[in-house]
Protein backbone atom coordinates (compact mmCIF):
# COMPACT_ATOMS: atom_id res chain seq x y z
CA UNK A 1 85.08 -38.55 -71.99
CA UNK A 2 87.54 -41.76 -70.96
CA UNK A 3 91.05 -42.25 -71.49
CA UNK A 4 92.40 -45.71 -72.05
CA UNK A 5 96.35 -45.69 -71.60
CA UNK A 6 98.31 -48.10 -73.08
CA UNK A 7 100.67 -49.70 -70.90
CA UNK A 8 101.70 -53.05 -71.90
CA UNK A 9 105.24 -52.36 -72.98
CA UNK A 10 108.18 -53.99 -71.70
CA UNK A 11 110.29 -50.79 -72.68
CA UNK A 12 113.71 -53.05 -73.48
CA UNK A 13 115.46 -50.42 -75.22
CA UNK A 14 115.69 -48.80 -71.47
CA UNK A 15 116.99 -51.84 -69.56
CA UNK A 16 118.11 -51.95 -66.69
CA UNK A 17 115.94 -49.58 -65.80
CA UNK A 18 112.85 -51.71 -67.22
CA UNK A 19 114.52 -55.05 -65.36
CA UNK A 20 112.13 -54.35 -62.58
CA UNK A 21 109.15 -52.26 -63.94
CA UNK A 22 106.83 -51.63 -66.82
CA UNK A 23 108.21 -48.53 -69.43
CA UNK A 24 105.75 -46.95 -68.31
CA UNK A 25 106.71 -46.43 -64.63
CA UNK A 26 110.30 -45.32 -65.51
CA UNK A 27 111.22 -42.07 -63.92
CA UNK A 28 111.85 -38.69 -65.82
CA UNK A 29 112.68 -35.65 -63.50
CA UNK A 30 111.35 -37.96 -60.17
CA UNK A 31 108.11 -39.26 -61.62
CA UNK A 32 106.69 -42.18 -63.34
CA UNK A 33 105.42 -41.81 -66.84
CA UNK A 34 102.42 -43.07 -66.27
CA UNK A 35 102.01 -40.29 -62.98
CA UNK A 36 102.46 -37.34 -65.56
CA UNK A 37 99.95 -38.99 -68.37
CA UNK A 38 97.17 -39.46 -65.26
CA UNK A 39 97.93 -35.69 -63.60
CA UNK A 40 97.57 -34.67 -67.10
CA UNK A 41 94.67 -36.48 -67.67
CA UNK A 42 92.79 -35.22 -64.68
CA UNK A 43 94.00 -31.48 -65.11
CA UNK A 44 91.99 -32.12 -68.46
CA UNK A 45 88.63 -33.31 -66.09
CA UNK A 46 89.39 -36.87 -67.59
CA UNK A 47 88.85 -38.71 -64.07
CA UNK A 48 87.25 -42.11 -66.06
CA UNK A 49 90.72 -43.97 -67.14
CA UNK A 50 91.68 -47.34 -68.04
CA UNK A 51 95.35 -48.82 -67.75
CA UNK A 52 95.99 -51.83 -70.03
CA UNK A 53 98.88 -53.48 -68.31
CA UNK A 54 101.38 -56.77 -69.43
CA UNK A 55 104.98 -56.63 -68.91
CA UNK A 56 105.18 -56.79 -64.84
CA UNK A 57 101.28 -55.68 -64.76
CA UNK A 58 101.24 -56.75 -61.07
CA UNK A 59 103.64 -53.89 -60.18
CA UNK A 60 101.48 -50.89 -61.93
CA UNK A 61 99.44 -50.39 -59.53
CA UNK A 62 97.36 -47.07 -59.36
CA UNK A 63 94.33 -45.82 -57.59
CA UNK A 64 91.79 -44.31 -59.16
CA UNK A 65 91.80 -46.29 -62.43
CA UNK A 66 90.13 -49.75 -64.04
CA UNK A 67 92.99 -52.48 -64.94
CA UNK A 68 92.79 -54.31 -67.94
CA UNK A 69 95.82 -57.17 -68.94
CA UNK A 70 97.14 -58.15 -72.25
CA UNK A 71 98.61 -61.72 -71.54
CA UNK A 72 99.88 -61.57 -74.46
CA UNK A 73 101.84 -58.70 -74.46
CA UNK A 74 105.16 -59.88 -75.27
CA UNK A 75 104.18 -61.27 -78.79
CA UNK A 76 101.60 -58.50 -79.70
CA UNK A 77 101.76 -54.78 -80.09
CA UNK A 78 99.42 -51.49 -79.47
CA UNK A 79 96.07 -52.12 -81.41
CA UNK A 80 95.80 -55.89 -79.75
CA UNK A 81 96.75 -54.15 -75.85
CA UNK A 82 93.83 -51.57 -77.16
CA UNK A 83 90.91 -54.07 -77.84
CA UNK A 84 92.39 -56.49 -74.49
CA UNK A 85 89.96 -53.15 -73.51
CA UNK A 86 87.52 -53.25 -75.65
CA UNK A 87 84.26 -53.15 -72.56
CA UNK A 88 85.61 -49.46 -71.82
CA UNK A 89 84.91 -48.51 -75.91
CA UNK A 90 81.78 -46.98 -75.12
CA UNK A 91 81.91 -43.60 -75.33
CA UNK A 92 84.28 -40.23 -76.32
CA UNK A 93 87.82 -41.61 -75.75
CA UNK A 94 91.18 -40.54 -75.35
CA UNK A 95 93.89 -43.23 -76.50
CA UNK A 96 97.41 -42.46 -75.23
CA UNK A 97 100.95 -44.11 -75.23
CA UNK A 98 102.32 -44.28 -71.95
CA UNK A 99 105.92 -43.56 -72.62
CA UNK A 100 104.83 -39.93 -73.95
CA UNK A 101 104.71 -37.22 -71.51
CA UNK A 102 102.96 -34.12 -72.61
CA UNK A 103 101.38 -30.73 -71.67
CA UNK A 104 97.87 -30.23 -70.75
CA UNK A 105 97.44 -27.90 -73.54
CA UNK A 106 98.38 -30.67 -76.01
CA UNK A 107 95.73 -32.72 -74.62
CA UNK A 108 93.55 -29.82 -74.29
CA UNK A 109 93.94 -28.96 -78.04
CA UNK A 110 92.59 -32.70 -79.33
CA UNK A 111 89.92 -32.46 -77.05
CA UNK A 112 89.05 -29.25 -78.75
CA UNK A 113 88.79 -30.98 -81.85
CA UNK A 114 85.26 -31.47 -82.85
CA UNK A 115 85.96 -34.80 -85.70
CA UNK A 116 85.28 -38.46 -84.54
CA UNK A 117 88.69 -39.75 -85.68
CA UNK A 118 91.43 -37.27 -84.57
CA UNK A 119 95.60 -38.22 -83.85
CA UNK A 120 98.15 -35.08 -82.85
CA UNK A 121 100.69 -34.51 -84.86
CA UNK A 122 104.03 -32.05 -84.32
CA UNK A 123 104.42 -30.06 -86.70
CA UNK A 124 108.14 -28.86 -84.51
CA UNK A 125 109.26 -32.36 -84.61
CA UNK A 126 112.33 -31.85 -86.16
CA UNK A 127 114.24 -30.16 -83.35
CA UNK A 128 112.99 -32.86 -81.09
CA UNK A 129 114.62 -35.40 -82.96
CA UNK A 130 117.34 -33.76 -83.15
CA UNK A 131 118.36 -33.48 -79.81
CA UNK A 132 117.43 -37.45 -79.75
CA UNK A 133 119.79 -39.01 -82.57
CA UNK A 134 122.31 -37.95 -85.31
CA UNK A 135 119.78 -38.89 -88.36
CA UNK A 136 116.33 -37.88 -87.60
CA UNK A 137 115.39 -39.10 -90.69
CA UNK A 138 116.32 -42.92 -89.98
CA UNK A 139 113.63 -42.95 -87.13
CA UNK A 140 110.98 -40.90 -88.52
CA UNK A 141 107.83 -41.77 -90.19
CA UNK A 142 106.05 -39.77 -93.16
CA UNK A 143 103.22 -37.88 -92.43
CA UNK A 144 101.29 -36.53 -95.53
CA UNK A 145 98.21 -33.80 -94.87
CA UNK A 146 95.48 -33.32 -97.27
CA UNK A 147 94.65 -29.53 -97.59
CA UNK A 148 91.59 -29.57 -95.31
CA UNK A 149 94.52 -30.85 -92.25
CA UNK A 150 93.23 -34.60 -92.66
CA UNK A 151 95.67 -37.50 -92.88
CA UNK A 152 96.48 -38.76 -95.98
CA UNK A 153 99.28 -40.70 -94.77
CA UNK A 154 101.53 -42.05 -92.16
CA UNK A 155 103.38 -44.39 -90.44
CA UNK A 156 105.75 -45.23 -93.29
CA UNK A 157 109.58 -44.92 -94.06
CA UNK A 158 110.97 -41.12 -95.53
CA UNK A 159 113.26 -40.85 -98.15
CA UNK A 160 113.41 -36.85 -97.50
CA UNK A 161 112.14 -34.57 -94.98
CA UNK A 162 109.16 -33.38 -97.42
CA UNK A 163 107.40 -36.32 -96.94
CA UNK A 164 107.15 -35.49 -92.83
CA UNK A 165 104.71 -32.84 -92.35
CA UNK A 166 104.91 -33.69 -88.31
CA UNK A 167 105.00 -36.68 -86.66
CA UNK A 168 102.10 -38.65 -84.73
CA UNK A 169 102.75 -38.13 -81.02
CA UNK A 170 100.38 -41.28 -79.80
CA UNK A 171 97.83 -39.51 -78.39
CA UNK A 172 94.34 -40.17 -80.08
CA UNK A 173 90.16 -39.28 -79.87
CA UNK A 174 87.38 -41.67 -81.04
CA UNK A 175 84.24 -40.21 -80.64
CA UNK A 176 81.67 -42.00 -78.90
CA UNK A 177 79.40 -42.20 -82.82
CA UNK A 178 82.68 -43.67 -84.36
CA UNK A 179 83.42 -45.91 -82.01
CA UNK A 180 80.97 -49.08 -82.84
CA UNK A 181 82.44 -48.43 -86.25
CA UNK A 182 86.13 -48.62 -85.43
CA UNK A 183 85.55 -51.25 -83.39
CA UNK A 184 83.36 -53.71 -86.23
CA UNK A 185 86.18 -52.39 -88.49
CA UNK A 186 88.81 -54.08 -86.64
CA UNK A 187 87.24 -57.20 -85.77
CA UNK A 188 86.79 -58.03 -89.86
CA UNK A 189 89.89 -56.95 -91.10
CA UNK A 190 91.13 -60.51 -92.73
CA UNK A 191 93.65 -61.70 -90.19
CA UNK A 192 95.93 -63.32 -92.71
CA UNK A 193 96.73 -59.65 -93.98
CA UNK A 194 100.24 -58.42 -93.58
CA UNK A 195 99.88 -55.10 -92.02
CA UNK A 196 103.31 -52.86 -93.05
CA UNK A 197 105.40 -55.77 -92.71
CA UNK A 198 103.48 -56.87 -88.99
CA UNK A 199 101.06 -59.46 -88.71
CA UNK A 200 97.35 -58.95 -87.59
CA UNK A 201 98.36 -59.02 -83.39
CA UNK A 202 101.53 -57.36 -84.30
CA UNK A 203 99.85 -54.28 -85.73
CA UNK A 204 101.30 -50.70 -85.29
CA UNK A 205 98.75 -48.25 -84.38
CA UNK A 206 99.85 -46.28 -87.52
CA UNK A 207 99.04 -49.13 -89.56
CA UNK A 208 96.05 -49.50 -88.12
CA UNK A 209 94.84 -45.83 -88.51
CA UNK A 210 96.24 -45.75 -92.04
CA UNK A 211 93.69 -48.76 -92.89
CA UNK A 212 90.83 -46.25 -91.59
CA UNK A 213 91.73 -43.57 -93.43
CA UNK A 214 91.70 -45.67 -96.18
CA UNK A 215 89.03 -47.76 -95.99
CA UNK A 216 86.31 -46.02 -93.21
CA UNK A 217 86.87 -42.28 -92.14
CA UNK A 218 88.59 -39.51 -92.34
CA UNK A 219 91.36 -38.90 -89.82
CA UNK A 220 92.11 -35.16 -88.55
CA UNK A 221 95.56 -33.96 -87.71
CA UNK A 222 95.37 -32.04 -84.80
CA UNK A 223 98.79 -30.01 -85.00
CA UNK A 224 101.01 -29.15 -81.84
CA UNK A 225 104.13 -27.18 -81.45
CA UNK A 226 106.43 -29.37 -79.28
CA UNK A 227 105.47 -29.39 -75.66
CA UNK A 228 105.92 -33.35 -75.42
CA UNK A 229 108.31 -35.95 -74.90
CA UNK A 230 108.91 -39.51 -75.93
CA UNK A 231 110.98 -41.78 -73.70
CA UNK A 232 112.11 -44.63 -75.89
CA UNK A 233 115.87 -45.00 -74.67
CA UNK A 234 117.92 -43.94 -71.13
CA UNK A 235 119.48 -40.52 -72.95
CA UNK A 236 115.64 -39.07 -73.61
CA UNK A 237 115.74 -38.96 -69.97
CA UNK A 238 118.13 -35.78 -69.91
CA UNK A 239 115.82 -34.23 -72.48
CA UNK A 240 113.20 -31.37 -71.16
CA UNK A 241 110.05 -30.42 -72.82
């Protein structure tokens, strides 16, 4: 098993504190991001990890980990950063943000999770986003579950909370078998397509895993029960988790 953490973003929704560093090496509670996602990792025996760096990627600088850049970074979005890594695709993999913080045991439970395509999803959301913004439902994204817990759907705008049975997290597992798959996948997909409004480079990862579900493989839900945090503006700071 490899993780390949995703750590291109220029995080301007926290400036100033992103003036001078990558979103990912923001503090929260005295430590980087990116610090909690690698002890996480490692608590999880994941010691084979990948950082794909843009914004300021000469100032992420970590030890124990392969460097990958997306030059493009500031006129592309998750899936492109993801295939800037595409050599380290090779076997079981763990995609994650890095401006989510989480638990072991919410890393532990998707690599309990036995399908080739799996995302985590939390199903206690609601009180998260809550304590982040007045309307919850203006920043959420629907989240539809078949009745075997695969994803029917997701990444798209609610019109009421029963069409948000949890919310992706950004924290995914490609099994080595699926992975030549995914990867052939992505590299036909016709590049003129308009992708939820993004063009082909500007793909969001929901978009993208929506298209698999779709048109290649299932996707499992692997639900969680808080025990996270997203750090997408200064106030999530204060939050705890």
């Amino acid at each position: 098993m490899k993780a390949i953490v995703l750590a291109a973003g220029q995080g301007s929704r926290l400036k100033p504190l992103t003036d001078d560093r990558p979103k990912c090496m923001v503090e929260y509670q005295g430590k980087a991001l990116v610090d909690y996602i690698l002890e996480t990792l490692r608590t999880c025996s994941i010691d084979d990890i990948t950082l794909v760096k843009g914004y300021l990627a000469d100032t992420l600088v970590r030890s124990g980990t392969k460097n990958y850049v997306n030059p493009l970074y500031a006129r592309t979005n998750m899936v492109y950063t993801l295939f800037c890594a595409q050599p380290e695709l090779n076997d079981d993999v763990v995609i994650t943000y890095s401006d989510i913080i989480y638990r072991p045991n919410v890393l532990e439970s998707l690599l309990a999770c036995s399908d080739d395509f799996a995302v985590v999803i939390d199903k206690d959301w609601r009180s998260l986003w809550e304590s982040r913004m007045e309307n919850p439902l203006e920043d959420a994204e629907t989240l539809k579950l078949d009745t075997s817990g695969f994803i029917k759907e997701l990444g798209k705008k609610p019109s009421s909370y029963s069409e948000i049975e949890g919310q992706y997290i950004g924290l995914i597992k490609i099994s080595k078998t699926a992975i030549p798959a995914v990867i052939d996948f992505y590299h036909h997909l016709d590049k003129s397509e308009i992708f939820d409004g993004k063009d082909f480079d500007n793909m969001y990862m929901t978009s993208f895993i929506q298209l698999i579900i779709d048109r290649l493989m299932p996707v499992k839900a692997v639900p969680i029960h808080g025990g996270w945090l997203e750090v997408d503006c200064p106030t999530d700071l204060s939050l705890n988790f």
